[in-house]
N, C-alpha and C. Protein backbone atom coordinates (compact mmCIF):
# COMPACT_ATOMS: atom_id res chain seq x y z
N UNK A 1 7.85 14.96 -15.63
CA UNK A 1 6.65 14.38 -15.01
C UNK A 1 6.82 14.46 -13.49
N UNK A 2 5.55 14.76 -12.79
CA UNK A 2 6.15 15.34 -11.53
C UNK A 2 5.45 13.77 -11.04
N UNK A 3 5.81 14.06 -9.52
CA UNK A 3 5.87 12.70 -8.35
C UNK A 3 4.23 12.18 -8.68
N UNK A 4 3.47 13.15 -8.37
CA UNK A 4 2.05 12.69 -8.20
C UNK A 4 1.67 12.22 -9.77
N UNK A 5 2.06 12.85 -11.14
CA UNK A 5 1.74 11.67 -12.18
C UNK A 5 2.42 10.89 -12.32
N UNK A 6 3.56 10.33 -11.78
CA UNK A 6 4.03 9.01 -11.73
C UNK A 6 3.15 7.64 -11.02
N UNK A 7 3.10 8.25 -9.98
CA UNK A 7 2.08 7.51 -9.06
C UNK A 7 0.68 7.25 -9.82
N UNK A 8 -0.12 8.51 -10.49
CA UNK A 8 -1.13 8.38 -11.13
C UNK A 8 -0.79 7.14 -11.82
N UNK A 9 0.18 7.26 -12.67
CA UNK A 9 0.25 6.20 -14.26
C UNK A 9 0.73 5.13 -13.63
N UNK A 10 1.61 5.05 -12.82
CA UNK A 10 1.58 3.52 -12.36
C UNK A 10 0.40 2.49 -11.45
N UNK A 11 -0.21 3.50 -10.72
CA UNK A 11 -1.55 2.69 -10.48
C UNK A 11 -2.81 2.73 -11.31
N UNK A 12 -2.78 3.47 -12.25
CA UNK A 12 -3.62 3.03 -13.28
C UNK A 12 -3.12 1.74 -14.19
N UNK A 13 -2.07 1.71 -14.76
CA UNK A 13 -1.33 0.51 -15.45
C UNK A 13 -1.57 -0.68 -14.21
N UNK A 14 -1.07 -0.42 -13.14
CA UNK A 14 -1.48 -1.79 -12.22
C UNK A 14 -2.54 -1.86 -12.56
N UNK A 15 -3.96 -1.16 -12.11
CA UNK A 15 -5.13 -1.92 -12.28
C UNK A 15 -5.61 -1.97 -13.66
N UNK A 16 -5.20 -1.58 -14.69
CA UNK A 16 -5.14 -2.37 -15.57
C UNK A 16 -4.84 -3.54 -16.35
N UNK A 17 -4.01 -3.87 -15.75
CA UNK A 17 -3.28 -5.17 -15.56
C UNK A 17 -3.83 -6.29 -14.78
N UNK A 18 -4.49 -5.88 -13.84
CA UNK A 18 -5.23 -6.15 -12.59
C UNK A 18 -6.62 -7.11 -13.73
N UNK A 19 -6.81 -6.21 -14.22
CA UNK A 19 -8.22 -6.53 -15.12
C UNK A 19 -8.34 -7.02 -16.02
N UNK A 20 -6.84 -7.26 -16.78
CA UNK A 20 -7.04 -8.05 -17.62
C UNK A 20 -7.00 -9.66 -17.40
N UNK A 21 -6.11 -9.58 -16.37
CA UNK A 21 -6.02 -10.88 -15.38
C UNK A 21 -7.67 -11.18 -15.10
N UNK A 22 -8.51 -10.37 -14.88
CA UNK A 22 -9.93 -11.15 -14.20
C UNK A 22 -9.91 -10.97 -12.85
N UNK A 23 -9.40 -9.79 -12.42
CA UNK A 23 -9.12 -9.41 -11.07
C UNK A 23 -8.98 -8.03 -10.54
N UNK A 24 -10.15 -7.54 -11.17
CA UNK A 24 -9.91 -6.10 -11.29
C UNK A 24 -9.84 -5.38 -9.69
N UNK A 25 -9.23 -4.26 -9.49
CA UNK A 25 -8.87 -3.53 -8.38
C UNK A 25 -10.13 -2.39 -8.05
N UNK A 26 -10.74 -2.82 -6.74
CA UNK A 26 -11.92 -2.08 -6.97
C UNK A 26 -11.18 -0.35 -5.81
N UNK A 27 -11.96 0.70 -5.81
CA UNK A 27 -11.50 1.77 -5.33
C UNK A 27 -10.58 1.93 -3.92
N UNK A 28 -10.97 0.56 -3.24
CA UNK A 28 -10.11 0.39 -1.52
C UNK A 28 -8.90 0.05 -2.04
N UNK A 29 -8.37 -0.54 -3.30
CA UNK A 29 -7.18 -1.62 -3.46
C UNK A 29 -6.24 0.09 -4.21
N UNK A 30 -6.72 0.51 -4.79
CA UNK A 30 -6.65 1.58 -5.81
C UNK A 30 -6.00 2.46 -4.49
N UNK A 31 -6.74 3.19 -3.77
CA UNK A 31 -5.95 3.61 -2.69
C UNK A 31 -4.69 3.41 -2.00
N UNK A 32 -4.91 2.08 -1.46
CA UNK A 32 -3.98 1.45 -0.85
C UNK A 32 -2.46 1.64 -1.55
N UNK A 33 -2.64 1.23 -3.16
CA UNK A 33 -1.22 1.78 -4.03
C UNK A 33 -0.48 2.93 -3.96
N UNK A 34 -1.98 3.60 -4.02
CA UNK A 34 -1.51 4.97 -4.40
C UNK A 34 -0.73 5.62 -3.00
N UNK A 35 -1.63 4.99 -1.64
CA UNK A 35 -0.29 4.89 -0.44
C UNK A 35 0.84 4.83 -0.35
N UNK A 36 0.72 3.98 -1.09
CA UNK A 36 2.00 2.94 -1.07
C UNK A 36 3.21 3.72 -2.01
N UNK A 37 2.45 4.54 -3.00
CA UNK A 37 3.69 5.22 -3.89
C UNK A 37 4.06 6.15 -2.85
N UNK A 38 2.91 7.22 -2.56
CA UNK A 38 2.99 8.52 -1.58
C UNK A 38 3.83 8.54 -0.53
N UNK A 39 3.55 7.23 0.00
CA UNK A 39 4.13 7.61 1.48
C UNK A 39 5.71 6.16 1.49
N UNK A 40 6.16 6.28 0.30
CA UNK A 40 7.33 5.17 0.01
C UNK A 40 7.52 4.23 0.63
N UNK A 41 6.53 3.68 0.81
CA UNK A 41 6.70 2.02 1.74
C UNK A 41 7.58 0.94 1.22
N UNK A 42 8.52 0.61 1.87
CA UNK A 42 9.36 -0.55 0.72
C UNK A 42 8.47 -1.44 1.00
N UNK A 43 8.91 -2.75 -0.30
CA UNK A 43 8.49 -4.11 -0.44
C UNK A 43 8.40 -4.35 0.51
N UNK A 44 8.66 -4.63 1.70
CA UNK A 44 8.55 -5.20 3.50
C UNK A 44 6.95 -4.86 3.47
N UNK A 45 7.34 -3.27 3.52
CA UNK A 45 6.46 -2.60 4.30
C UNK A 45 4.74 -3.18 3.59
N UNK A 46 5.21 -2.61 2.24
CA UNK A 46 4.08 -3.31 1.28
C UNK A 46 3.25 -4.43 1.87
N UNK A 47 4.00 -5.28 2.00
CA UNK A 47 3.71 -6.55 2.26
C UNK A 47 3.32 -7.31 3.60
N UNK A 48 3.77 -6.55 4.43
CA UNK A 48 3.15 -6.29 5.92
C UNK A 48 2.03 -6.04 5.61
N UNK A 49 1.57 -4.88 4.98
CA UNK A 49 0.24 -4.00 5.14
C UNK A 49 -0.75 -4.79 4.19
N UNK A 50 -0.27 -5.73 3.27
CA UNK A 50 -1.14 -6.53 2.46
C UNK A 50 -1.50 -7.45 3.61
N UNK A 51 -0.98 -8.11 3.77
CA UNK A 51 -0.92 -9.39 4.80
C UNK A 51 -1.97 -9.29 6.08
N UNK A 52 -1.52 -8.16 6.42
CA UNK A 52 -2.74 -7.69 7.91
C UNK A 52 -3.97 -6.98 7.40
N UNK A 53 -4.05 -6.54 6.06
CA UNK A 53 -5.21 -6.08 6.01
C UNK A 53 -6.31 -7.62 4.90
N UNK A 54 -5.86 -8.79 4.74
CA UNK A 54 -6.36 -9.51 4.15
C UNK A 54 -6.98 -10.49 5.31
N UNK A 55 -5.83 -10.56 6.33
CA UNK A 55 -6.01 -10.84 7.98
C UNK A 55 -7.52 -10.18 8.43
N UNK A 56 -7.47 -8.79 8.03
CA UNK A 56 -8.60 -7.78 8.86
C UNK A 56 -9.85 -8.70 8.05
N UNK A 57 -9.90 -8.16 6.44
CA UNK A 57 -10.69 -8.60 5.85
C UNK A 57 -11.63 -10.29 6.20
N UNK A 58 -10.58 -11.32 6.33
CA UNK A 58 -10.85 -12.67 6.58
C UNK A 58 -11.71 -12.45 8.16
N UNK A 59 -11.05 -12.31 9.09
CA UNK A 59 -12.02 -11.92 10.03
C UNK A 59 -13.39 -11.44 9.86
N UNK A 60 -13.52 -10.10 9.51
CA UNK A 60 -14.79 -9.48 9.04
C UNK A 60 -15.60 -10.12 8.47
N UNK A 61 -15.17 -11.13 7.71
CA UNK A 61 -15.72 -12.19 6.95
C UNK A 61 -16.65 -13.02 7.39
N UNK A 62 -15.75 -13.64 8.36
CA UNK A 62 -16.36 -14.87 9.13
C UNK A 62 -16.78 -14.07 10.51
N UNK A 63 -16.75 -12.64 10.95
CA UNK A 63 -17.66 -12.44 11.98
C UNK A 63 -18.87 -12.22 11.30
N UNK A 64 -19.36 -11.82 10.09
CA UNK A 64 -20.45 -11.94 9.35
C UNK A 64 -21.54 -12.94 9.26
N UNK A 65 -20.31 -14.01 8.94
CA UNK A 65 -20.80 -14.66 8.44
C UNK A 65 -21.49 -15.85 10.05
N UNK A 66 -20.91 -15.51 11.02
CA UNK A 66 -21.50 -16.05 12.12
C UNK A 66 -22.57 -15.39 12.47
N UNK A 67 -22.84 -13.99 12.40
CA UNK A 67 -23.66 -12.97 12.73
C UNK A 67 -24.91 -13.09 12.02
N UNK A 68 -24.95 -13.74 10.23
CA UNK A 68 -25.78 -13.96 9.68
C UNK A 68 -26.55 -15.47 10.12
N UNK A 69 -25.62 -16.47 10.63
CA UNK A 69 -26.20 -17.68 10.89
C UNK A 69 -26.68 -17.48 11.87
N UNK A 70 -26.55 -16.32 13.02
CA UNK A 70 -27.24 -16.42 14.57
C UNK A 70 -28.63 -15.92 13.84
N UNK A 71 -28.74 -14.59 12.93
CA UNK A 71 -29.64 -14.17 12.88
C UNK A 71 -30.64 -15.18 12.13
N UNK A 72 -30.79 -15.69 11.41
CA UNK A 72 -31.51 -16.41 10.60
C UNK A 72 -32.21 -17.72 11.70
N UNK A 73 -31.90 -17.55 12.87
CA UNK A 73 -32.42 -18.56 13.69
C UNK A 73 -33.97 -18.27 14.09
């Protein structure tokens, strides 16, 4: 089994797993793994890049969500 179907079958089994939990992995999260196999990020690294991009996300969030309360004025 070569490198790239390893990677395939283990991020398919993650988001399968993902879904049975009630938390399914939509196509951005799906990527991000498949990064994560490709370009061998250890657990650190992993976890850095979770951390700041949930950071990015939360922001985006609440600049929205201020952006929607100005507009509605």
């Amino acid at each position: 089994m070569s490198d790239k179907d390893t990677i395939c079958k283990r991020t398919l089994e993650a988001a399968h797993l993902q879904m049975i939990e009630g938390n399914p992995l939509d196509a951005e999260d799906i990527a991000m793994f498949e990064m994560f196999d490709r370009e061998g990020f250890s657990t650190e690294e992993q976890l850095d890049y979770v951390r700041k991009d949930l950071t990015r996300r939360a922001r985006e969030k609440e600049e929205f969500a201020a952006f929607a309360a100005t507009s509605r004025r």
